[in-house]
N, C-alpha and C. Protein backbone atom coordinates (compact mmCIF):
# COMPACT_ATOMS: atom_id res chain seq x y z
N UNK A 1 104.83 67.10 47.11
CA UNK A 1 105.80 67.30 46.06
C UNK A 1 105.85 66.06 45.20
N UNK A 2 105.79 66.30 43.98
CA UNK A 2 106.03 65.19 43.02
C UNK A 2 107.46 64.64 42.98
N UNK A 3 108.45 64.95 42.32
CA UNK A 3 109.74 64.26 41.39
C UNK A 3 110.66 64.76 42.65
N UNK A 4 110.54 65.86 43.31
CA UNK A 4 111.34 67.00 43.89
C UNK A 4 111.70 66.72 45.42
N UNK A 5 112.92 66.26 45.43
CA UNK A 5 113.72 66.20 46.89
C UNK A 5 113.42 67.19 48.00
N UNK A 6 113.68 68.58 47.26
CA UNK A 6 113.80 69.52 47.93
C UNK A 6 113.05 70.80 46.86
N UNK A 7 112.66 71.57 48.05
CA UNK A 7 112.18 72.77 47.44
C UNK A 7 112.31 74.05 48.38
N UNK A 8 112.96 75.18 48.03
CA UNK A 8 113.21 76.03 48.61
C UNK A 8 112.77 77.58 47.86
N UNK A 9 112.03 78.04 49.11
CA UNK A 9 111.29 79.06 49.16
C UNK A 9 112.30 80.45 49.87
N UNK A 10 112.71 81.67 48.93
CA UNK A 10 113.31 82.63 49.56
C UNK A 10 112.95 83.83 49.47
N UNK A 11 112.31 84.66 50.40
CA UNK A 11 112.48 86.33 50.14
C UNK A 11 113.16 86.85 51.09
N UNK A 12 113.03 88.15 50.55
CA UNK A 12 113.45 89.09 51.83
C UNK A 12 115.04 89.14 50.34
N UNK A 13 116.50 90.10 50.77
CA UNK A 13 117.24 90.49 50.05
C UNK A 13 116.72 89.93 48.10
N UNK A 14 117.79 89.93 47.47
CA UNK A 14 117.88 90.39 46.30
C UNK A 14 117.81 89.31 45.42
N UNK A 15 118.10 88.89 44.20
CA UNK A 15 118.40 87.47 43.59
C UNK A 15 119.90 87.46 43.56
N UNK A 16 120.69 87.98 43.73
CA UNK A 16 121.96 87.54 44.24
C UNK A 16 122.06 86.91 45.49
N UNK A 17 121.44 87.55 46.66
CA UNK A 17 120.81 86.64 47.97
C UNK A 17 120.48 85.17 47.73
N UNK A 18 119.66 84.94 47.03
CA UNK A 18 119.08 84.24 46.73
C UNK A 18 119.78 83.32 45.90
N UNK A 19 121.03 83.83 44.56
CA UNK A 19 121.98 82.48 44.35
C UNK A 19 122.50 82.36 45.60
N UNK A 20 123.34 82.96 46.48
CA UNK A 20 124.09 82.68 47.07
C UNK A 20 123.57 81.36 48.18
N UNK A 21 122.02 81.69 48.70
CA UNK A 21 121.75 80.58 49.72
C UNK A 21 121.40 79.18 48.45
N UNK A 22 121.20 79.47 47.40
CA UNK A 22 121.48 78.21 46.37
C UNK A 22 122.39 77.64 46.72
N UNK A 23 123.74 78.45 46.18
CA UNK A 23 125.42 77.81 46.27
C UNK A 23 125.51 77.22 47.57
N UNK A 24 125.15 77.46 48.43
CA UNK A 24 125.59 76.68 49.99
C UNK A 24 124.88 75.47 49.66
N UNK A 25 123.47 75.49 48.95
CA UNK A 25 123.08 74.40 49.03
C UNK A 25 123.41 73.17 47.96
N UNK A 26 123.96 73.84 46.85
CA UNK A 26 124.56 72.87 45.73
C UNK A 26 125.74 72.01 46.27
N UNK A 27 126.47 71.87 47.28
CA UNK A 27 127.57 71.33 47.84
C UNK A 27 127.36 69.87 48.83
N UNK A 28 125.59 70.15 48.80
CA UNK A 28 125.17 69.12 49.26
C UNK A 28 123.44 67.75 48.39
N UNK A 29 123.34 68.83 47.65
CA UNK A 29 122.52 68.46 47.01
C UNK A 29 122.49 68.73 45.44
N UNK A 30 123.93 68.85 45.43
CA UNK A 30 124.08 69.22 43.74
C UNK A 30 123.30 70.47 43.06
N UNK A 31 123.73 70.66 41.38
CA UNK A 31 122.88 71.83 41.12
C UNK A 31 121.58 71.86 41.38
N UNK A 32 121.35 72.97 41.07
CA UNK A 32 119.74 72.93 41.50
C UNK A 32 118.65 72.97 40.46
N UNK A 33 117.65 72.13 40.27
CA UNK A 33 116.93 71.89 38.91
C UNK A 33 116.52 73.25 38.51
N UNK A 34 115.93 74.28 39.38
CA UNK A 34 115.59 75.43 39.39
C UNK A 34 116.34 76.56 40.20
N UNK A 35 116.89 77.33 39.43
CA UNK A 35 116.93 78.45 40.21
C UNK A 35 116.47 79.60 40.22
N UNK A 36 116.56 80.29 41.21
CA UNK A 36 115.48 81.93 41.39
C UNK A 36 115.59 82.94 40.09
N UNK A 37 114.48 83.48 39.79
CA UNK A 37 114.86 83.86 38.79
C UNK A 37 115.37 85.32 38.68
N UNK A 38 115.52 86.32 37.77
CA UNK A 38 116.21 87.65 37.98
C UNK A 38 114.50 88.59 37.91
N UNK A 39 113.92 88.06 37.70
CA UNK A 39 112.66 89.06 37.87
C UNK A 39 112.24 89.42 38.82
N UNK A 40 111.42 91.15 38.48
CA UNK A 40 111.60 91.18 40.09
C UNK A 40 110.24 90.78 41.65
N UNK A 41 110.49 90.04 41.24
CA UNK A 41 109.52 88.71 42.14
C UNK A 41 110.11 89.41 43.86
N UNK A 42 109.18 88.99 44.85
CA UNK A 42 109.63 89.41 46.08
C UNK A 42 110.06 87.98 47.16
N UNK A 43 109.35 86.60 45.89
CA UNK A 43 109.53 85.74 46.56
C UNK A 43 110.23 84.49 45.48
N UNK A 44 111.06 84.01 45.54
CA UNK A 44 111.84 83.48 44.41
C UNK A 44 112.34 81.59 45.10
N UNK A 45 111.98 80.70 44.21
CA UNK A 45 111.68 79.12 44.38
C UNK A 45 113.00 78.82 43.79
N UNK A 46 113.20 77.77 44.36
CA UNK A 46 115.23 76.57 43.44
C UNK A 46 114.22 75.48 44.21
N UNK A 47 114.81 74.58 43.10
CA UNK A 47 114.30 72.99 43.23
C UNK A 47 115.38 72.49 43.24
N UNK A 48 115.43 71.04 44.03
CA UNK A 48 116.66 70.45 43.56
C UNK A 48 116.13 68.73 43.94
N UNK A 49 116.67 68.20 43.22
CA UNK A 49 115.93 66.63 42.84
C UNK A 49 116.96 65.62 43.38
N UNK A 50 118.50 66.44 43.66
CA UNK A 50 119.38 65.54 43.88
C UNK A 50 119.39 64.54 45.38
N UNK A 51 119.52 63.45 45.38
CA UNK A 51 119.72 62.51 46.64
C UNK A 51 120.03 63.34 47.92
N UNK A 52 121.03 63.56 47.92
CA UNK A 52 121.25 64.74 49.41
C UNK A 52 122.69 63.95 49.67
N UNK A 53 123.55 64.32 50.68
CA UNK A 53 123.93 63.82 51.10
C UNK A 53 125.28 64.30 51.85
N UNK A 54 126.36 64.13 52.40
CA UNK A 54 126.80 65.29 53.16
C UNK A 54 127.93 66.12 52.19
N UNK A 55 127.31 67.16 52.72
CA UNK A 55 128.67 68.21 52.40
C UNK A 55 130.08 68.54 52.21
N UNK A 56 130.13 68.77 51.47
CA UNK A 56 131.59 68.73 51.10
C UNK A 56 132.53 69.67 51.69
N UNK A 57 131.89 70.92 51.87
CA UNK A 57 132.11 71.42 53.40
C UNK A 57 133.02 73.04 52.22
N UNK A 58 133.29 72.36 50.97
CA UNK A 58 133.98 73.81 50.02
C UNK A 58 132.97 74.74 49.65
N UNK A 59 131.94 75.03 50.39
CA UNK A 59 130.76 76.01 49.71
C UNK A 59 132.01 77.53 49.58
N UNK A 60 131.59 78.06 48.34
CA UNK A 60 131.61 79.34 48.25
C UNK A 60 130.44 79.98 48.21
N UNK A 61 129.51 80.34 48.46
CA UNK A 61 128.35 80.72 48.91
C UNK A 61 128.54 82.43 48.17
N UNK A 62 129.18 82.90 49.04
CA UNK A 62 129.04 84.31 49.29
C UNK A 62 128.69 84.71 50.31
N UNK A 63 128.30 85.87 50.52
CA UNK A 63 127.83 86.91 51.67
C UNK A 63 126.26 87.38 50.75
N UNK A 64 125.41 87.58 51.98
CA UNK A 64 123.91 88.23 51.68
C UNK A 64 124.19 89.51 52.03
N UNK A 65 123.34 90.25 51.43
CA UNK A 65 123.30 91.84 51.56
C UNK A 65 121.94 92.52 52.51
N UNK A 66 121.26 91.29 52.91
CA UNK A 66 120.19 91.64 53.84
C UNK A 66 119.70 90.18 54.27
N UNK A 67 118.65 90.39 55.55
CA UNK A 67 118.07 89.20 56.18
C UNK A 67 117.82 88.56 54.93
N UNK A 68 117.16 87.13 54.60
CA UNK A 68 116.53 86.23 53.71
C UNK A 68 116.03 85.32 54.33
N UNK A 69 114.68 85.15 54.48
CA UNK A 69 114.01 84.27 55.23
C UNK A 69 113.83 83.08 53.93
N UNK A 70 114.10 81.80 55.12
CA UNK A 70 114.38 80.58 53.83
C UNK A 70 113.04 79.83 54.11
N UNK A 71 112.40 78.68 53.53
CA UNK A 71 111.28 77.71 53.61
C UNK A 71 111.90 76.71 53.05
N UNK A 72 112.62 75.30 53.65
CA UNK A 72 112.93 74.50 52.86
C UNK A 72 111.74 73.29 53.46
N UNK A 73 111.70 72.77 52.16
CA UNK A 73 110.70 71.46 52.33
C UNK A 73 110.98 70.59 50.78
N UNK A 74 110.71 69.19 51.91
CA UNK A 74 110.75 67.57 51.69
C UNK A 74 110.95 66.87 52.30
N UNK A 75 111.86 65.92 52.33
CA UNK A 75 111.70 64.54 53.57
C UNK A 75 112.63 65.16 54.47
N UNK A 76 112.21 64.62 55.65
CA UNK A 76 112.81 64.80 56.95
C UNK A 76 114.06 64.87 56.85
N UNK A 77 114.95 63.91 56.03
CA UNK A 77 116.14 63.72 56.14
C UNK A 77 116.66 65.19 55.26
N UNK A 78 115.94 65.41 54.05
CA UNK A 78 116.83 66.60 53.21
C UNK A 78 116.89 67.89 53.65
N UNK A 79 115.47 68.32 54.51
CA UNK A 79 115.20 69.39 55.37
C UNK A 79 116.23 69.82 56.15
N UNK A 80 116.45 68.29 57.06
CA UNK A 80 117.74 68.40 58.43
C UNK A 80 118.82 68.77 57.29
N UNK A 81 118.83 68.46 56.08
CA UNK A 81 120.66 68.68 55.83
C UNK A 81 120.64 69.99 55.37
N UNK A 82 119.55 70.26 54.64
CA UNK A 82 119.83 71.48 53.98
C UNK A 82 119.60 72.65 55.57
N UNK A 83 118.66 72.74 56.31
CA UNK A 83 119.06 73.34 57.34
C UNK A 83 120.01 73.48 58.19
N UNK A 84 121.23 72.07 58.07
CA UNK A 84 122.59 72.49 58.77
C UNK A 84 123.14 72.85 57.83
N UNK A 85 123.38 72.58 56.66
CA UNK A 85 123.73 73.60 55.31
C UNK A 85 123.74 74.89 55.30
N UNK A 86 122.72 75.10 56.10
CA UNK A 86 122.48 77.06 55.57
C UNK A 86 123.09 77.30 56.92
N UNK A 87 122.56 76.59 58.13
CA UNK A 87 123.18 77.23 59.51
C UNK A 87 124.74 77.27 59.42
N UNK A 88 125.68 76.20 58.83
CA UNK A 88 126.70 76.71 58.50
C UNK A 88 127.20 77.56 58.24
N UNK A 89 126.97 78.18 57.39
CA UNK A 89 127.07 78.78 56.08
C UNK A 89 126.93 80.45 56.76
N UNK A 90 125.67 80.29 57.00
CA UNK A 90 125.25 81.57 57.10
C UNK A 90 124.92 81.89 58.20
N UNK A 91 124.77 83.15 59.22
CA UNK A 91 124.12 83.33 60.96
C UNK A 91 122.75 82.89 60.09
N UNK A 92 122.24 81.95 60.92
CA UNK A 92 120.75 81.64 60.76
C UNK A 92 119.88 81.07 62.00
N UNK A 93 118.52 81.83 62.35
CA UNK A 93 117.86 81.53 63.12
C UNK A 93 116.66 80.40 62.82
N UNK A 94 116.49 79.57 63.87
CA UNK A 94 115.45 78.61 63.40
C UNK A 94 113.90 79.36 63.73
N UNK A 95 113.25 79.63 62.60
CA UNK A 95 111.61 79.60 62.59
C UNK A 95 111.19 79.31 62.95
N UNK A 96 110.97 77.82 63.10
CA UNK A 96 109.89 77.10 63.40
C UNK A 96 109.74 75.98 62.48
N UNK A 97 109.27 74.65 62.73
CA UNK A 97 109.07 73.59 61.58
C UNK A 97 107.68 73.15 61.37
N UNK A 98 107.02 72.27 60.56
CA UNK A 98 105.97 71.53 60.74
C UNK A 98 106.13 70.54 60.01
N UNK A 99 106.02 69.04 60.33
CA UNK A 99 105.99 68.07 59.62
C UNK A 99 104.33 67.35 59.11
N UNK A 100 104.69 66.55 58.59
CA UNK A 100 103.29 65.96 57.74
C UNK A 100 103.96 64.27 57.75
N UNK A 101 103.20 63.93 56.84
CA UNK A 101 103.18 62.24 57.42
C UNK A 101 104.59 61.78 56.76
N UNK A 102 105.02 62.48 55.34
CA UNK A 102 106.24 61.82 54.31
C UNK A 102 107.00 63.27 54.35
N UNK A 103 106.54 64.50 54.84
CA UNK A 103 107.38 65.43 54.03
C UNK A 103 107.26 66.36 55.23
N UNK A 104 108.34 67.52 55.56
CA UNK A 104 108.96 68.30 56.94
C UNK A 104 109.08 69.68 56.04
N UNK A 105 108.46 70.57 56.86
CA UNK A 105 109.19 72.01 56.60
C UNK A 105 109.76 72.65 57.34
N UNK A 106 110.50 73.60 56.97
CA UNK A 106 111.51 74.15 58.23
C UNK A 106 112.08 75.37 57.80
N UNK A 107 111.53 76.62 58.82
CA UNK A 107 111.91 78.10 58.09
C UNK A 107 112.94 78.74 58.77
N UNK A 108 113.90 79.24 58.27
CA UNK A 108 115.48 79.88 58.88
C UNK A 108 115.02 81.59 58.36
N UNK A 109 115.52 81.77 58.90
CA UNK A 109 116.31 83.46 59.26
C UNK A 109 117.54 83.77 58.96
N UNK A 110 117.85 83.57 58.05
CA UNK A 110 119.76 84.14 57.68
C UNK A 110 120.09 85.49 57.26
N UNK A 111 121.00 85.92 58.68
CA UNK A 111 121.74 87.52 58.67
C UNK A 111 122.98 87.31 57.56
N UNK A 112 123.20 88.90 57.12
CA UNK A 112 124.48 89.11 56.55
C UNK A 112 125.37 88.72 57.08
């Protein structure tokens, strides 16, 4: 990743799904440079460039209307937050991770 803290990968439910696991994550990493777009894509990207840092814990998120399997990746440290971010937030199962020498990925499972 170039400029980009964080980068998050979502399919599975809708682009409302898809703001909503945004909004959980704007509370900790501010807006998001990118968000998913309304087209109808099956797999939809949000960037977010901001520092990270802890939560403020007021997410209004919303509710998902189906599973949404997440992919977040960047440094170790933004991965871990944004993954207790969403586990908060949302029932979410851990995937599985893989790290690399500067940068961690880590895929969740979040139920309605």
């Amino acid at each position: 990743m170039t400029d980009t803290q964080l980068t998050v990968t979502l399919s599975g439910g809708d682009v409302d799904d898809a703001r909503a696991v945004v909004r959980a994550l704007e509370g900790t990493f501010g807006t998001a440079d990118q968000q998913p777009s309304e087209d109808g894509a099956t797999v939809r990207v949000a960037t977010f460039s901001g520092a990270g840092g802890e939560s403020t814990g007021d997410t209004e998120a919303g509710t998902l209307s189906a599973p949404v399997r997440v992919t977040v990746q960047g440094t170790p440290q933004a991965v871990r937050q944004a993954s207790d971010t969403l586990a908060r937030v949302f029932p979410a199962r851990d995937e599985g991770a893989a790290s690399g020498d500067q940068e961690q990925e880590r895929q969740l499972l979040l139920q309605p």
